[in-house]
C-alpha atoms as a PDB file:
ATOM      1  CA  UNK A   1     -12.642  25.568  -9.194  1.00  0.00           C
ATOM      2  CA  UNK A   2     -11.691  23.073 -12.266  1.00  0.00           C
ATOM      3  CA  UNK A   3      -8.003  23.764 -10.876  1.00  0.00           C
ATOM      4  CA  UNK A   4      -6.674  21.576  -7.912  1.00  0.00           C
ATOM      5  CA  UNK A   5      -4.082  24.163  -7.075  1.00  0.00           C
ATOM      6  CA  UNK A   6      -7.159  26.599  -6.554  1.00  0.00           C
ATOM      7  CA  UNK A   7      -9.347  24.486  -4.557  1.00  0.00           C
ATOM      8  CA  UNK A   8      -6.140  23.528  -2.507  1.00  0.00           C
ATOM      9  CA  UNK A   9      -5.775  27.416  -1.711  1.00  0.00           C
ATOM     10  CA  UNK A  10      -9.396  27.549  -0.924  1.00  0.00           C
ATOM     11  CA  UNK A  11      -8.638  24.615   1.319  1.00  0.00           C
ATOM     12  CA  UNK A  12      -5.780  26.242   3.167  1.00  0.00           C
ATOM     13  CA  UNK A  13      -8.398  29.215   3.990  1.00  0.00           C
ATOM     14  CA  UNK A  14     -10.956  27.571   5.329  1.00  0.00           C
ATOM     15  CA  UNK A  15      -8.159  27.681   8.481  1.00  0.00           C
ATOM     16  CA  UNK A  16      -8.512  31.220   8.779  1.00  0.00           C
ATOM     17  CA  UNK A  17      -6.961  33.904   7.254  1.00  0.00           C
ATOM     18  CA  UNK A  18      -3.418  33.922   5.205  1.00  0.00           C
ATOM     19  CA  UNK A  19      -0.797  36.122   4.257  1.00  0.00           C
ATOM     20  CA  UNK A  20      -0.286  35.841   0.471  1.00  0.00           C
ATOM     21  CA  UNK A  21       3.327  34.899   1.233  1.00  0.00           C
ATOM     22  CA  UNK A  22       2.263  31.757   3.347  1.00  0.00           C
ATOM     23  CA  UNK A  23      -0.347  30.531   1.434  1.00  0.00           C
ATOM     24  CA  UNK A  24       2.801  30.888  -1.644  1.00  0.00           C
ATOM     25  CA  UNK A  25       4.853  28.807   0.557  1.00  0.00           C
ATOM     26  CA  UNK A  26       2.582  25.984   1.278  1.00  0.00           C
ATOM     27  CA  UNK A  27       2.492  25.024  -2.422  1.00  0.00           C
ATOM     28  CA  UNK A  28       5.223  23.793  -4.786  1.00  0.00           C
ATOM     29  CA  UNK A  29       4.894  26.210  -7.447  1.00  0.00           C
ATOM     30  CA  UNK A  30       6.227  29.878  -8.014  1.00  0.00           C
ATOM     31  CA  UNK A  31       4.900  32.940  -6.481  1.00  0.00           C
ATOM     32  CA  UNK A  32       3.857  34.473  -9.536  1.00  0.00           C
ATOM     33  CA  UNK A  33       1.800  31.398 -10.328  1.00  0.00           C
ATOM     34  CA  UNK A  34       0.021  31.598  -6.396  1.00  0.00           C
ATOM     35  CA  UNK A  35      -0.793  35.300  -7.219  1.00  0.00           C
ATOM     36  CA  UNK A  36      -2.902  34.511 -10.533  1.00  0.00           C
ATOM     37  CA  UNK A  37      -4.588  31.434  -9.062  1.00  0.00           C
ATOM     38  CA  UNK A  38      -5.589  34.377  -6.071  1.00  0.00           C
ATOM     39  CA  UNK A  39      -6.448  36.798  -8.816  1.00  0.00           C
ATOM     40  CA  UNK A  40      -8.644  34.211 -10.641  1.00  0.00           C
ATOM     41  CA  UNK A  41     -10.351  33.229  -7.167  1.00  0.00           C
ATOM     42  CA  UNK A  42     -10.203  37.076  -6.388  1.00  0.00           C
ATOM     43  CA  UNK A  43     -12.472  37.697  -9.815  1.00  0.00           C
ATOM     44  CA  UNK A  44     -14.817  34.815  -8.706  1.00  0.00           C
ATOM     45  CA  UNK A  45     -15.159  36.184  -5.282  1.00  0.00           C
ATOM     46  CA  UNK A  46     -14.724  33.059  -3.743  1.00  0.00           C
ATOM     47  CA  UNK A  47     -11.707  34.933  -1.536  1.00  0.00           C
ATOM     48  CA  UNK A  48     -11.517  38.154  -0.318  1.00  0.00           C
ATOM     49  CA  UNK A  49      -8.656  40.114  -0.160  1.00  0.00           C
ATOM     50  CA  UNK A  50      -7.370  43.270   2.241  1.00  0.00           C
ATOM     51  CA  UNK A  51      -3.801  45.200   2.996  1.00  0.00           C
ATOM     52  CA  UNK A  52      -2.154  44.800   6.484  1.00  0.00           C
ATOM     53  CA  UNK A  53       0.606  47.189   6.192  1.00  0.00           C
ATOM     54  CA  UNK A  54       2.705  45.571   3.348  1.00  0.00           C
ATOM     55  CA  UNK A  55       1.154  42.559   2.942  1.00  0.00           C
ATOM     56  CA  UNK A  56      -2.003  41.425   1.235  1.00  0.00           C
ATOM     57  CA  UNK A  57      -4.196  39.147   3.648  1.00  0.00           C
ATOM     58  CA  UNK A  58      -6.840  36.971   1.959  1.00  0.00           C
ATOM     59  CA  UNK A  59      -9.466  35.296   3.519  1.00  0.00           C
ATOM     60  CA  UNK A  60     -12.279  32.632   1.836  1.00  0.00           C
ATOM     61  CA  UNK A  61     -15.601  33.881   1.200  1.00  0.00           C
ATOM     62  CA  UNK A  62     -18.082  31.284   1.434  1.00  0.00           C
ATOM     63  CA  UNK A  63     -21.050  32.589  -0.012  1.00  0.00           C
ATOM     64  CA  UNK A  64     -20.882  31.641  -3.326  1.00  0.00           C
ATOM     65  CA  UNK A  65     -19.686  28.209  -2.203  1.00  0.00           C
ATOM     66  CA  UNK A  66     -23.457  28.374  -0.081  1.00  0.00           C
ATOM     67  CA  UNK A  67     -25.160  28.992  -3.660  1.00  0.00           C
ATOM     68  CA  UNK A  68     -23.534  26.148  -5.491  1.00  0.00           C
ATOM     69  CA  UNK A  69     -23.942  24.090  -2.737  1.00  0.00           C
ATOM     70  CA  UNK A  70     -27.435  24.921  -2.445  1.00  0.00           C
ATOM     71  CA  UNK A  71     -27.716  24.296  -6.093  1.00  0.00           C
ATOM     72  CA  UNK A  72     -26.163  20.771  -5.825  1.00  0.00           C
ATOM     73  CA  UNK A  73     -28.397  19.521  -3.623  1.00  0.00           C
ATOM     74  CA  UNK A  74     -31.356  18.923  -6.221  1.00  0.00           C
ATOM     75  CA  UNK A  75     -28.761  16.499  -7.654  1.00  0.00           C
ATOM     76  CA  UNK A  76     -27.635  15.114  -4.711  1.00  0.00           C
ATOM     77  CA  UNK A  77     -31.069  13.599  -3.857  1.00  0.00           C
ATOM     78  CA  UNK A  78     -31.969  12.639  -7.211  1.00  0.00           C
ATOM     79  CA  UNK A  79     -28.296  10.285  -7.370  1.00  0.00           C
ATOM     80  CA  UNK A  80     -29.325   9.157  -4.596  1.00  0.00           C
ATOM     81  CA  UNK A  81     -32.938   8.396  -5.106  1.00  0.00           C
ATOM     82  CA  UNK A  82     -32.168   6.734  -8.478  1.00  0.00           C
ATOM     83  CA  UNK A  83     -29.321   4.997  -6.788  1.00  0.00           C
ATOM     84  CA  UNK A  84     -31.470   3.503  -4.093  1.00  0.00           C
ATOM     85  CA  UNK A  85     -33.244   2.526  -6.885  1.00  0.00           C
ATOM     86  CA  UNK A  86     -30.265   0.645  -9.154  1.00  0.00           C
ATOM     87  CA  UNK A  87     -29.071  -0.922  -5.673  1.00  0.00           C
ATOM     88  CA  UNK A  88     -32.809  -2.320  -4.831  1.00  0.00           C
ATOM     89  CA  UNK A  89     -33.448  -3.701  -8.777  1.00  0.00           C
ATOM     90  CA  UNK A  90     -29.557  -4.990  -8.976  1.00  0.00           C
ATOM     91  CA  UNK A  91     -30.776  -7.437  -5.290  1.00  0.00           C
ATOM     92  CA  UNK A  92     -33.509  -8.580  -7.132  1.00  0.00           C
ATOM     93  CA  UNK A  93     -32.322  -9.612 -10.019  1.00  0.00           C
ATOM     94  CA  UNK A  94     -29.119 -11.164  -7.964  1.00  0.00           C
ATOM     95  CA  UNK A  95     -31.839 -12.865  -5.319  1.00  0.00           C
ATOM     96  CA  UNK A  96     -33.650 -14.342  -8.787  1.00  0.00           C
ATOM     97  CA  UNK A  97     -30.467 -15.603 -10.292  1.00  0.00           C
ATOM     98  CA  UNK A  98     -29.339 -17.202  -7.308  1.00  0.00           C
ATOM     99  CA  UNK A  99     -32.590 -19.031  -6.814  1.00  0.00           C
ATOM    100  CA  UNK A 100     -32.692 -20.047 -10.486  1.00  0.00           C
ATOM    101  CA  UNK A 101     -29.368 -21.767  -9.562  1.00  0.00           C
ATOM    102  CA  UNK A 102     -30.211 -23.288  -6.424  1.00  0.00           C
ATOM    103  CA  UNK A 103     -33.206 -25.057  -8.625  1.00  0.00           C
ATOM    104  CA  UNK A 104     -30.641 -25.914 -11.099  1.00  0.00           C
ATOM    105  CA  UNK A 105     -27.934 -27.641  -8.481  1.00  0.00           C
ATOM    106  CA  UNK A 106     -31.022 -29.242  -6.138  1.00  0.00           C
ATOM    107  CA  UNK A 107     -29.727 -32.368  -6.956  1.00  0.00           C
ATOM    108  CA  UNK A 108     -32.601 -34.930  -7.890  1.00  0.00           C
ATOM    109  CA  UNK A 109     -33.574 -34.517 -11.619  1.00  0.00           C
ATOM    110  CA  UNK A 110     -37.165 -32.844 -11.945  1.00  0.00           C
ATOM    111  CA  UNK A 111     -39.191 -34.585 -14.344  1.00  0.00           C
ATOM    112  CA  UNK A 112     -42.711 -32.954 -15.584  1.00  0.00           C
ATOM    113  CA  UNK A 113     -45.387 -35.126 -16.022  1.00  0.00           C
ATOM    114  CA  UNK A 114     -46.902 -35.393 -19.548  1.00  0.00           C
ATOM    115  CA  UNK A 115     -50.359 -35.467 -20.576  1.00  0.00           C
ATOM    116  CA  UNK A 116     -51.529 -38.945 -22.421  1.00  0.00           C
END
C-alpha cells in the first residue's frame, strides 16, 4: 500500500474488473514492473486474480481494505476529538489576546487609584 503505483492499480479496480494487459497500459511503466506490483497485491490479497482463456483477469478484493478501515476508525475519532479540542483552546486563547488588545488600544489612559 506504501507504493503509489499499487494503490493507483487498486484504484483502477475499484471500476470493475481488468485484464492484466489494460491495467499495464494505463500506467507509464513496463509490463514486467505492473506484473510484480499485481503479484505483491496478489500476496496481500487485496486483488484477486482468475484465467479467461489467455488472459489473467484481476479484480479488487475489498475485505482486507474493510479490516483496516475498521481498524482506522478508533483513530479517526480520537484526531478528531483531540482536534475539536486544539481548535476550541486555540479560539480562546485568540478571543483573550484580542481583548487584551482592545484594552490596550481603548484610547483614554487608565489610571489606578492608589491608596494614601
Amino acid at each position: 500500500m506504501a507504493d503509489p503505483t499499487r494503490r493507483a492499480v487498486l484504484d483502477l479496480l475499484r471500476a470493475g474488473t481488468r485484464p492484466a494487459g489494460a491495467i499495464a497500459r494505463a500506467f507509464p511503466v513496463s509490463r514486467p514492473a505492473i506484473s510484480k506490483h499485481l503479484k505483491i497485491l496478489r500476496r496481500a490479497h487485496l486483488v484477486e486474480e482468475h484465467r479467461a482463456g489467455r488472459h489473467r483477469i484481476y479484480q479488487l478484493n475489498p475485505e482486507p481494505l474493510k479490516a483496516v478501515d475498521s481498524w482506522l476508525e478508533h483513530y479517526r475519532s480520537f484526531w478528531s476529538a483531540s482536534l475539536a479540542n486544539l481548535k476550541s483552546f486555540v479560539e480562546a486563547e485568540y478571543q483573550k489576546e484580542t481583548a487584551a488588545q482592545g484594552q490596550k488600544h481603548s484610547g483614554a489612559p487608565k489610571f489606578e487609584r492608589t491608596k494614601k
